[in-house]
Protein backbone atom coordinates (compact mmCIF):
# COMPACT_ATOMS: atom_id res chain seq x y z
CA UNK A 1 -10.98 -16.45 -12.71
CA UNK A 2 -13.01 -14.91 -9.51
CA UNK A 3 -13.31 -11.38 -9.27
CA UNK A 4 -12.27 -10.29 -6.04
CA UNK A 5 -13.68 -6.13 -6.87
CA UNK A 6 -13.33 -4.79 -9.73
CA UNK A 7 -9.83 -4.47 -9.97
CA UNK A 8 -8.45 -7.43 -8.13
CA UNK A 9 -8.74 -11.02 -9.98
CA UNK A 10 -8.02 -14.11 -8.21
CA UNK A 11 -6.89 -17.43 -10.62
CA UNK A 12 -5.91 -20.24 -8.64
CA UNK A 13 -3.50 -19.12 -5.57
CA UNK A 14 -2.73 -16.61 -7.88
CA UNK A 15 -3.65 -12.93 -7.82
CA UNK A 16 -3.89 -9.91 -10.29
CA UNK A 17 -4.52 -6.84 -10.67
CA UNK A 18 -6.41 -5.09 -13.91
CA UNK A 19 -4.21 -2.11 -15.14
CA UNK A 20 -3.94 0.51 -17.70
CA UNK A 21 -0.24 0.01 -17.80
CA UNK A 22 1.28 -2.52 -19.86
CA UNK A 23 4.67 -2.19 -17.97
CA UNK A 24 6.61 -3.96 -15.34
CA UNK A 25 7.34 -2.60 -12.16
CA UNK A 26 9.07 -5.02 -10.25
CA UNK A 27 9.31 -7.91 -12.87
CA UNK A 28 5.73 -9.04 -12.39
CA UNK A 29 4.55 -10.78 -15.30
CA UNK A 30 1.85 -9.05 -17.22
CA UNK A 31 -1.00 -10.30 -19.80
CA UNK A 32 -3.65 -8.92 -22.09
CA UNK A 33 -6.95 -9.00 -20.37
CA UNK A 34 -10.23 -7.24 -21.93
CA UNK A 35 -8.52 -4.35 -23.69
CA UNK A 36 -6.24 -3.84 -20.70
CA UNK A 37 -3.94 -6.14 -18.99
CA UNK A 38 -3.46 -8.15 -15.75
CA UNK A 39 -0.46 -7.39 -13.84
CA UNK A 40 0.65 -10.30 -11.35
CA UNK A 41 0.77 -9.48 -7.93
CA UNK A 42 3.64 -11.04 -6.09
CA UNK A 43 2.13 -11.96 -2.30
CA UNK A 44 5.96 -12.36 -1.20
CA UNK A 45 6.60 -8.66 -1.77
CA UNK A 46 3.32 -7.64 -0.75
CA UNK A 47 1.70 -8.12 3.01
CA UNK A 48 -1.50 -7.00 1.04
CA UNK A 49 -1.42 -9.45 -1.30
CA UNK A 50 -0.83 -11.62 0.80
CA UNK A 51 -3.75 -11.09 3.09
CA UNK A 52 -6.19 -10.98 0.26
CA UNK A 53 -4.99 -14.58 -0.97
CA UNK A 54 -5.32 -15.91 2.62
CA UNK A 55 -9.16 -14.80 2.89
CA UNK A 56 -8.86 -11.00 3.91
CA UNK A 57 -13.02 -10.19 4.44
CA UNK A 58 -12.97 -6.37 3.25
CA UNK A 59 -10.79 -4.39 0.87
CA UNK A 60 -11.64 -1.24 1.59
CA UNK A 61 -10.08 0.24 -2.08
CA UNK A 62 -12.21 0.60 -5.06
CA UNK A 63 -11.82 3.48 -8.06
CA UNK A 64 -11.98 6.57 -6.17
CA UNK A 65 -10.38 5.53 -2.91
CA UNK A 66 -7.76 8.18 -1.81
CA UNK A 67 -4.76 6.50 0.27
CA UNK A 68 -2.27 7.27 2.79
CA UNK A 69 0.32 4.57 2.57
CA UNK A 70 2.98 4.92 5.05
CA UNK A 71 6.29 3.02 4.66
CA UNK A 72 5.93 3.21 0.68
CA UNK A 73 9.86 2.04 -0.32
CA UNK A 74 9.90 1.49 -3.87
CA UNK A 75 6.22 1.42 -4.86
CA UNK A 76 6.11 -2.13 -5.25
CA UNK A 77 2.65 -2.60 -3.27
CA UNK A 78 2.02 1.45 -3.74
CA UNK A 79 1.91 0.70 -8.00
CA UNK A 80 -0.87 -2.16 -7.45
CA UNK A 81 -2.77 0.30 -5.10
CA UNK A 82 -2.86 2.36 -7.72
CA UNK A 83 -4.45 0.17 -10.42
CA UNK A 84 -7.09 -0.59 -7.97
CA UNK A 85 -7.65 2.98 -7.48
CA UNK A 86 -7.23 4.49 -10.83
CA UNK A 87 -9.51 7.46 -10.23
CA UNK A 88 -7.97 8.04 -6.61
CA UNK A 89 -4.82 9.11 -5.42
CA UNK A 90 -2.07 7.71 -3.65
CA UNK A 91 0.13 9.76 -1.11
CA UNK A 92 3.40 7.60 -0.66
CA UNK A 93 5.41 8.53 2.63
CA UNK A 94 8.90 7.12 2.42
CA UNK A 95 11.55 8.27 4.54
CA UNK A 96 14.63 6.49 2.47
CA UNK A 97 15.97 8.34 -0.74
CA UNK A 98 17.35 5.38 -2.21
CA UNK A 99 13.72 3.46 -2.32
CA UNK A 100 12.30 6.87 -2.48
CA UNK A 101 14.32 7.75 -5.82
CA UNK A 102 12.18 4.43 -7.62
CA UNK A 103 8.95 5.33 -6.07
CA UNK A 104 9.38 8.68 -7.63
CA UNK A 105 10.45 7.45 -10.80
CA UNK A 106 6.89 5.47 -10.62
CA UNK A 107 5.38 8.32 -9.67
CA UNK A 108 6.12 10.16 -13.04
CA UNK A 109 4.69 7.58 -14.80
CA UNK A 110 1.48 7.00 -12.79
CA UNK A 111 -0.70 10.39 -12.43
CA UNK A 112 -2.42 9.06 -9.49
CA UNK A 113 0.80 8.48 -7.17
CA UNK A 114 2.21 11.55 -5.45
CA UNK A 115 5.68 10.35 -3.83
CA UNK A 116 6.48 11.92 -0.02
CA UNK A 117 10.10 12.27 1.02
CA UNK A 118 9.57 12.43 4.66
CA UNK A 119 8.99 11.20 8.16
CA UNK A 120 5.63 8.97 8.97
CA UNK A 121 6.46 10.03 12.22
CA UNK A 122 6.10 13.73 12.04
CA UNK A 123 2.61 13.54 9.81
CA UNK A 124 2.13 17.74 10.47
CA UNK A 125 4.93 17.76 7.93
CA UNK A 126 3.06 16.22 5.10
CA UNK A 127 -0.36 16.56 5.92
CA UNK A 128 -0.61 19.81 3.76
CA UNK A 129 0.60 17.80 0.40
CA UNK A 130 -2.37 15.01 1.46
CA UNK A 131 -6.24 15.38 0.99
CA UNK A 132 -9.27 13.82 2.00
CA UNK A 133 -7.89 10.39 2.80
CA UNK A 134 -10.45 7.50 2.74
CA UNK A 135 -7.78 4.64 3.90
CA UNK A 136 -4.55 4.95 5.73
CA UNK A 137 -2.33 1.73 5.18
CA UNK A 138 0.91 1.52 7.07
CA UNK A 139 3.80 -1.16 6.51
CA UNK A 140 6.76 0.41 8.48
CA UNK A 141 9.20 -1.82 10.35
CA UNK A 142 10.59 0.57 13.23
CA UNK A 143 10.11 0.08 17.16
CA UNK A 144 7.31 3.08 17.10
CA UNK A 145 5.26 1.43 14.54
CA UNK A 146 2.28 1.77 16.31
CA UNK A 147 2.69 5.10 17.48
CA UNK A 148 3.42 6.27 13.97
CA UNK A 149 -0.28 4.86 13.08
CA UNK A 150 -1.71 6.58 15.72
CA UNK A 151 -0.23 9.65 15.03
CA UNK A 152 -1.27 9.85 11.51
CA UNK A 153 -5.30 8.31 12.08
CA UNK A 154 -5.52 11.37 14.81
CA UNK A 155 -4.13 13.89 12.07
CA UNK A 156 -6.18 12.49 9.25
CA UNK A 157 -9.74 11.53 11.14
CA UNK A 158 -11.49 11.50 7.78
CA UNK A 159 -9.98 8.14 7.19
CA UNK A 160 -12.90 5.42 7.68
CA UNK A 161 -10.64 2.23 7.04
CA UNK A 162 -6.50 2.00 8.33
CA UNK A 163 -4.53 -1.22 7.85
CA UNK A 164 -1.70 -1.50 10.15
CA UNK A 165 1.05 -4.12 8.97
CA UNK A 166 2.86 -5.22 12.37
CA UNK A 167 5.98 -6.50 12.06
CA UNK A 168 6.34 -7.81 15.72
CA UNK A 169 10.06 -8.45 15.46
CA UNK A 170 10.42 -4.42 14.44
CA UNK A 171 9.37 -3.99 17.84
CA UNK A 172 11.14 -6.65 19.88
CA UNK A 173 13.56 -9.12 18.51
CA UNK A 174 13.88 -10.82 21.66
CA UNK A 175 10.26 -10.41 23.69
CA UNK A 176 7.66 -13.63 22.43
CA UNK A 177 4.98 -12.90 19.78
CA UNK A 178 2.27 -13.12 21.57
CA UNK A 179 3.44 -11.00 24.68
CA UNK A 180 3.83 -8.07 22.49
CA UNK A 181 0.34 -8.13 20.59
CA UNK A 182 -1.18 -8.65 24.15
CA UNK A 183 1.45 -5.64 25.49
């Protein structure tokens, strides 16, 4: 096992994170690890994941780290944010009630998560629920993804690390890959 930070483990192509909670989420498989337990984290239903298995250089989360995570659905990626950052807290924007109704459910069972029904687009709405924000992470699939980042880094400036997940197709189904990112 390689210890990616202190709450992310990396076996094989396979990666963890440490938890408190000895309960599924999403039907990740869990084990006893040190007097706490490892909960598998699923890189197909997490971009995060995902990135971290494929090399990603700096994860900005440890303990304390207080997040913004825009385009939170269920809570799938939101519940593993929250292991990592057991002593921070997690302000989950979802605009959906029917993923929004699960993420809340999470939410009453994780102290740390504090669910958002509402609009990433209009942050001015929200930004009075969320305080000092040290990482703003952002996996929304609409047209305006990118404006909806910028709108909420300019509204919460005393993030030092963002994470934008770009789904290119979100913006144009029919334009070429590469044409967009270099739009």
């Amino acid at each position: 096992m390689k210890e990616i930070n202190k709450n992310i483990i990396m076996e094989k192509n396979r990666i963890f994170t440490v938890s408190e909670y000895n309960k599924s989420v999403y039907g990740e498989k869990i084990r006893n690890y040190s007097g706490k337990y490892l909960r598998e984290w699923n890189p197909k239903r997490s971009k995060l994941a995902a990135a971290i298995i494929k090399g990603l250089k700096e994860i900005p989360l440890n303990k304390n780290t207080n997040v913004l995570y825009l385009g939170a659905s269920t809570g799938t990626t939101v519940s593993h944010i929250s292991d990592i950052c057991y002593n921070g807290r997690i302000f989950a924007v979802e605009f959906a009630y029917d993923p929004f109704v699960k993420l809340y459910n999470l939410a009453k069972i994780r102290s740390n998560i504090f669910p958002i029904l509402d609009d990433a687009n209009m942050p001015e709405k929200y930004r009075f629920f969320v305080d000092k924000i040290n990482f703003i992470y952002q996996d929304i699939a609409q047209r305006n993804q990118v404006d909806i980042f910028n709108k909420n880094a300019d509204l919460f400036t005393c993030a030092k690390y963002a994470m934008l997940i770009l789904k290119l197709k979100s913006i144009s189904s029919r334009k070429n890959e590469r044409f967009i990112l270099n739009k």
